[in-house]
C-alpha atoms as a PDB file:
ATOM      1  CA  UNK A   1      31.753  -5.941  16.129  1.00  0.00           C
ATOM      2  CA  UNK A   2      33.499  -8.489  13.992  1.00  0.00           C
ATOM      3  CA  UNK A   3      33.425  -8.579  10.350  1.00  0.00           C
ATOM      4  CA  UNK A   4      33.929 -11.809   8.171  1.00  0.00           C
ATOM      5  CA  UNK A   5      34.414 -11.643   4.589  1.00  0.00           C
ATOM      6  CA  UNK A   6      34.048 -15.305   3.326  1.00  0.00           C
ATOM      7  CA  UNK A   7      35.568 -15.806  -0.537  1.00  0.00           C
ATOM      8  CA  UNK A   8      36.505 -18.788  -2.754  1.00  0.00           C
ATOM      9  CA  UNK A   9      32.511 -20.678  -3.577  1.00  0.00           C
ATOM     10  CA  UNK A  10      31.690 -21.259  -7.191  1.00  0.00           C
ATOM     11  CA  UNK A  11      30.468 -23.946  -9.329  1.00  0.00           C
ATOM     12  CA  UNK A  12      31.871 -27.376  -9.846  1.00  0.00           C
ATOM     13  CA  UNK A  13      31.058 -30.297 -10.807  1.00  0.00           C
ATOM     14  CA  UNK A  14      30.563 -33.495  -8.093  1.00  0.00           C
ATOM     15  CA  UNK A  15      34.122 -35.032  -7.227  1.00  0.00           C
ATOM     16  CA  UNK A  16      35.759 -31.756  -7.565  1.00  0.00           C
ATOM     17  CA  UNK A  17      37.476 -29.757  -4.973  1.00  0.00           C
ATOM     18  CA  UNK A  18      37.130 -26.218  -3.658  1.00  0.00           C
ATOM     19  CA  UNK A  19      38.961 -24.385  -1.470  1.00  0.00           C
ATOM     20  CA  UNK A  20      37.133 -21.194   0.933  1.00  0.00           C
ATOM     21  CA  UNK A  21      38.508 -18.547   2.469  1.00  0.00           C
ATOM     22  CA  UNK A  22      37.258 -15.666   5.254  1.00  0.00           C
ATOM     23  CA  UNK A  23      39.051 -12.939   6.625  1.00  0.00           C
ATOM     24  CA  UNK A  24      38.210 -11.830  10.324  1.00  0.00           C
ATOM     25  CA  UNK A  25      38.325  -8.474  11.601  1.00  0.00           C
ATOM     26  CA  UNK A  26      37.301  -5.931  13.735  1.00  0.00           C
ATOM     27  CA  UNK A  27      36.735  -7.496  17.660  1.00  0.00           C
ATOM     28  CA  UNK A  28      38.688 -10.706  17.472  1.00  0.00           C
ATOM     29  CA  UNK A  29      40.651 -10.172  20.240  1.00  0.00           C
ATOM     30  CA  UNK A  30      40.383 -13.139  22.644  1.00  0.00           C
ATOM     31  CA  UNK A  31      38.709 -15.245  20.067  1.00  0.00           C
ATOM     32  CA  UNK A  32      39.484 -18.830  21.080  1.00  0.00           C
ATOM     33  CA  UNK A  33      37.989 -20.678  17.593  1.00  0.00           C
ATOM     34  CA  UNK A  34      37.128 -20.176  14.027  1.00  0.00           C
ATOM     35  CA  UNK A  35      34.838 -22.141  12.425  1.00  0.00           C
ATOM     36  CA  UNK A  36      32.750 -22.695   8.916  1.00  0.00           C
ATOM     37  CA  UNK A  37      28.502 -22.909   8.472  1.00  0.00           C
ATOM     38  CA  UNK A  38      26.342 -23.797   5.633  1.00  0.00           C
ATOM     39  CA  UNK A  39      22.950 -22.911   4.918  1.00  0.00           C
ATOM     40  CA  UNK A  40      21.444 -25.439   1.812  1.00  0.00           C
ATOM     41  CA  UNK A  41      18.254 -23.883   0.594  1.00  0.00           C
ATOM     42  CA  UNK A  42      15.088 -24.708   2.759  1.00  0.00           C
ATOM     43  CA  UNK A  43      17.148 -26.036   5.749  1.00  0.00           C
ATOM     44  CA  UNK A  44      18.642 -24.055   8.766  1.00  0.00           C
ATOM     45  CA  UNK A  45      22.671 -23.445   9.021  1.00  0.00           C
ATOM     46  CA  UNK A  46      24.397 -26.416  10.411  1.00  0.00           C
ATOM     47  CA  UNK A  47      27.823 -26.154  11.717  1.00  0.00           C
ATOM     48  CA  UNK A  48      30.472 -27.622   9.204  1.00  0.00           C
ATOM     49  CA  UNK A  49      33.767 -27.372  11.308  1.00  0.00           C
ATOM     50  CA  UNK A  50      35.647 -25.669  13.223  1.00  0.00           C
ATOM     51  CA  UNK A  51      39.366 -25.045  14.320  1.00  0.00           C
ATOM     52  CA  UNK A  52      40.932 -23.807  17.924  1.00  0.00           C
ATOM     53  CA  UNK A  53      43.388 -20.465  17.404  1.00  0.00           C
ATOM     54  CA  UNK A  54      45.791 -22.060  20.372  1.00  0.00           C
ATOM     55  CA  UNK A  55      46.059 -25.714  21.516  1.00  0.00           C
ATOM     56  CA  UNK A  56      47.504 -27.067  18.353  1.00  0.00           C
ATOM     57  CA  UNK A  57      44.943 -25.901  15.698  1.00  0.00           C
ATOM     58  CA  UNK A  58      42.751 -28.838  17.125  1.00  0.00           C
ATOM     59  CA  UNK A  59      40.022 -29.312  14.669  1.00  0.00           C
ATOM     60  CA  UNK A  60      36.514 -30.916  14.566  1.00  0.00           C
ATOM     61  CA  UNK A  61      34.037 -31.705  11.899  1.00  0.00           C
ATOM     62  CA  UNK A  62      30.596 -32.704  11.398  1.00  0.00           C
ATOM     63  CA  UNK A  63      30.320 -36.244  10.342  1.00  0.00           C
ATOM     64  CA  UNK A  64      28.526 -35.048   7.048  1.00  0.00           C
ATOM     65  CA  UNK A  65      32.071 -33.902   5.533  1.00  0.00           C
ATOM     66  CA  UNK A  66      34.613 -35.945   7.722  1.00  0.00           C
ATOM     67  CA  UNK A  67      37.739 -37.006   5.599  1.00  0.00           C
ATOM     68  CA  UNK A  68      36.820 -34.356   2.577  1.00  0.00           C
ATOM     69  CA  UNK A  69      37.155 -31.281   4.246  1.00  0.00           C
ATOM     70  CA  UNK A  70      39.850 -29.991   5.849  1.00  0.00           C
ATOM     71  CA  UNK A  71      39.968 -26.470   7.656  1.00  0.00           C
ATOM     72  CA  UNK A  72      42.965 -24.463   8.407  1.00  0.00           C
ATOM     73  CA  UNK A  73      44.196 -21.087  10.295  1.00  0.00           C
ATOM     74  CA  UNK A  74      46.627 -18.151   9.411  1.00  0.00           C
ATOM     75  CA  UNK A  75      46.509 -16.591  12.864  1.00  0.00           C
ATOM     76  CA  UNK A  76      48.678 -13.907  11.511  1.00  0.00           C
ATOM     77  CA  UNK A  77      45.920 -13.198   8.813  1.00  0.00           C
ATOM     78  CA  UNK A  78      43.116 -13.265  11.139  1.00  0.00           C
ATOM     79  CA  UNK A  79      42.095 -15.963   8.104  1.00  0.00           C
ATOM     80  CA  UNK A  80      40.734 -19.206   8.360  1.00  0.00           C
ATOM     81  CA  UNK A  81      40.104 -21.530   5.096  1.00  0.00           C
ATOM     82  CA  UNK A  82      38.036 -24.802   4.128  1.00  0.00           C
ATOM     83  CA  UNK A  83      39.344 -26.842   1.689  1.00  0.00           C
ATOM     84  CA  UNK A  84      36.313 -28.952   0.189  1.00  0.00           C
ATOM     85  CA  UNK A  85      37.433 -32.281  -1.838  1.00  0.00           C
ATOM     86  CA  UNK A  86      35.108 -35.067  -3.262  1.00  0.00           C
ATOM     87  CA  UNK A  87      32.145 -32.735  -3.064  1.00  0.00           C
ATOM     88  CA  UNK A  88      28.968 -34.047  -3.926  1.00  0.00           C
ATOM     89  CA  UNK A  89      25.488 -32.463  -4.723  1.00  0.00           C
ATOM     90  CA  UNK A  90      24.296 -32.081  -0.529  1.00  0.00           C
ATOM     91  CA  UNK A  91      27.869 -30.061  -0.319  1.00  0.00           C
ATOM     92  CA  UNK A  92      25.760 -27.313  -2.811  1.00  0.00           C
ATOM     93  CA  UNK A  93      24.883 -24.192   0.197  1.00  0.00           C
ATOM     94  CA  UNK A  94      26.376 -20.958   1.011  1.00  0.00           C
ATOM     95  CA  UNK A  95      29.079 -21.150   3.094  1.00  0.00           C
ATOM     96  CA  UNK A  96      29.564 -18.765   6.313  1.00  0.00           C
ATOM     97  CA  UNK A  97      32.549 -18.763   8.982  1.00  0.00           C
ATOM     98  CA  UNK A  98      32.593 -17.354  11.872  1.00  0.00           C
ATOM     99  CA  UNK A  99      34.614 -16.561  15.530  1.00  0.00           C
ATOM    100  CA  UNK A 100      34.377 -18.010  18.882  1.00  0.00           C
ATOM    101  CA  UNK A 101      35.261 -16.790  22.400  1.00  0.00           C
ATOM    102  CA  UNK A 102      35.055 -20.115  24.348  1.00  0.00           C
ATOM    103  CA  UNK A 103      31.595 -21.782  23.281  1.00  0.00           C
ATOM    104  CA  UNK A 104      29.977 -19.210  22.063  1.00  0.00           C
ATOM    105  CA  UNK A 105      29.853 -18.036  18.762  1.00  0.00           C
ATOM    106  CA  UNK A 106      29.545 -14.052  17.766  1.00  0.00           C
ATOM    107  CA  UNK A 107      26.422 -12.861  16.381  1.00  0.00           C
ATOM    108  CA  UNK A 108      27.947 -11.603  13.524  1.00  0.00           C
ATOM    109  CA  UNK A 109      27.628 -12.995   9.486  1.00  0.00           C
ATOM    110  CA  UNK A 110      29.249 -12.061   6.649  1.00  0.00           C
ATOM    111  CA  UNK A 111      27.708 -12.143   3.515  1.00  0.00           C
ATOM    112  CA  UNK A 112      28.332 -15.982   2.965  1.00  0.00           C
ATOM    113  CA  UNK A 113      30.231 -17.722  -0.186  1.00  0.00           C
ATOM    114  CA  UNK A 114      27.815 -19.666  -2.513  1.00  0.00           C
ATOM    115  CA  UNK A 115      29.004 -23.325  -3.424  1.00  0.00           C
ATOM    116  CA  UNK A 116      27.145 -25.221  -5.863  1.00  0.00           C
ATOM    117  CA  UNK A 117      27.440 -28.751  -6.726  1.00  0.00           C
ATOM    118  CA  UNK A 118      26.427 -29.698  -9.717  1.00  0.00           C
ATOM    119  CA  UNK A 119      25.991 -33.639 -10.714  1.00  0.00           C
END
């Protein structure tokens, strides 16, 4: 099994920056991506980014938090971070990451990082 252990949420105010962090272990051999979630109260988890282990660190984001967010990979650490700027009120959600072996992501959640916007 893997185990994530997501750190780094807290509350700001809107414009403000945060910066997450979650530490993978456990079965991550072969992973081929890392990636962050958020769950907003009432809504289902939506995908927020994510980042490839080889080709570069190649990245992708949703179009929700394009040009604010910025994620990032210590391979060494197993760690993978999400540095939040300009955050606004919809930003406000616990934040989960999570592992990839190809397209599919592991089954596994950590306990999540709450962020809350306030405005």
């Amino acid at each position: 099994q893997v185990q994530l252990v997501e750190s780094g949420g807290g509350l700001v105010q809107a414009g403000e920056s945060l910066r997450l962090s979650c530490a993978a272990s456990g079965s991550i051999f072969s992973i081929s991506h890392m990636g962050w979630f958020r769950q907003a109260p009432g809504k289902q988890r939506e995908w927020v980014a994510t980042i490839a282990i080889a080709n570069g660190g190649y990245t992708s984001y949703a179009d929700s938090v394009k040009g604010r967010f910025t994620i990032s990979r210590d391979n060494a650490k197993n760690t993978v971070y999400l540095q939040m700027n300009s955050l606004n009120a919809e930003d406000t959600a616990v934040y989960y990451c999570n592992v990839a072996r190809g397209n599919l992501w592991s089954g596994n959640w950590g306990q999540g990082t709450q962020v809350t916007v306030s405005s």
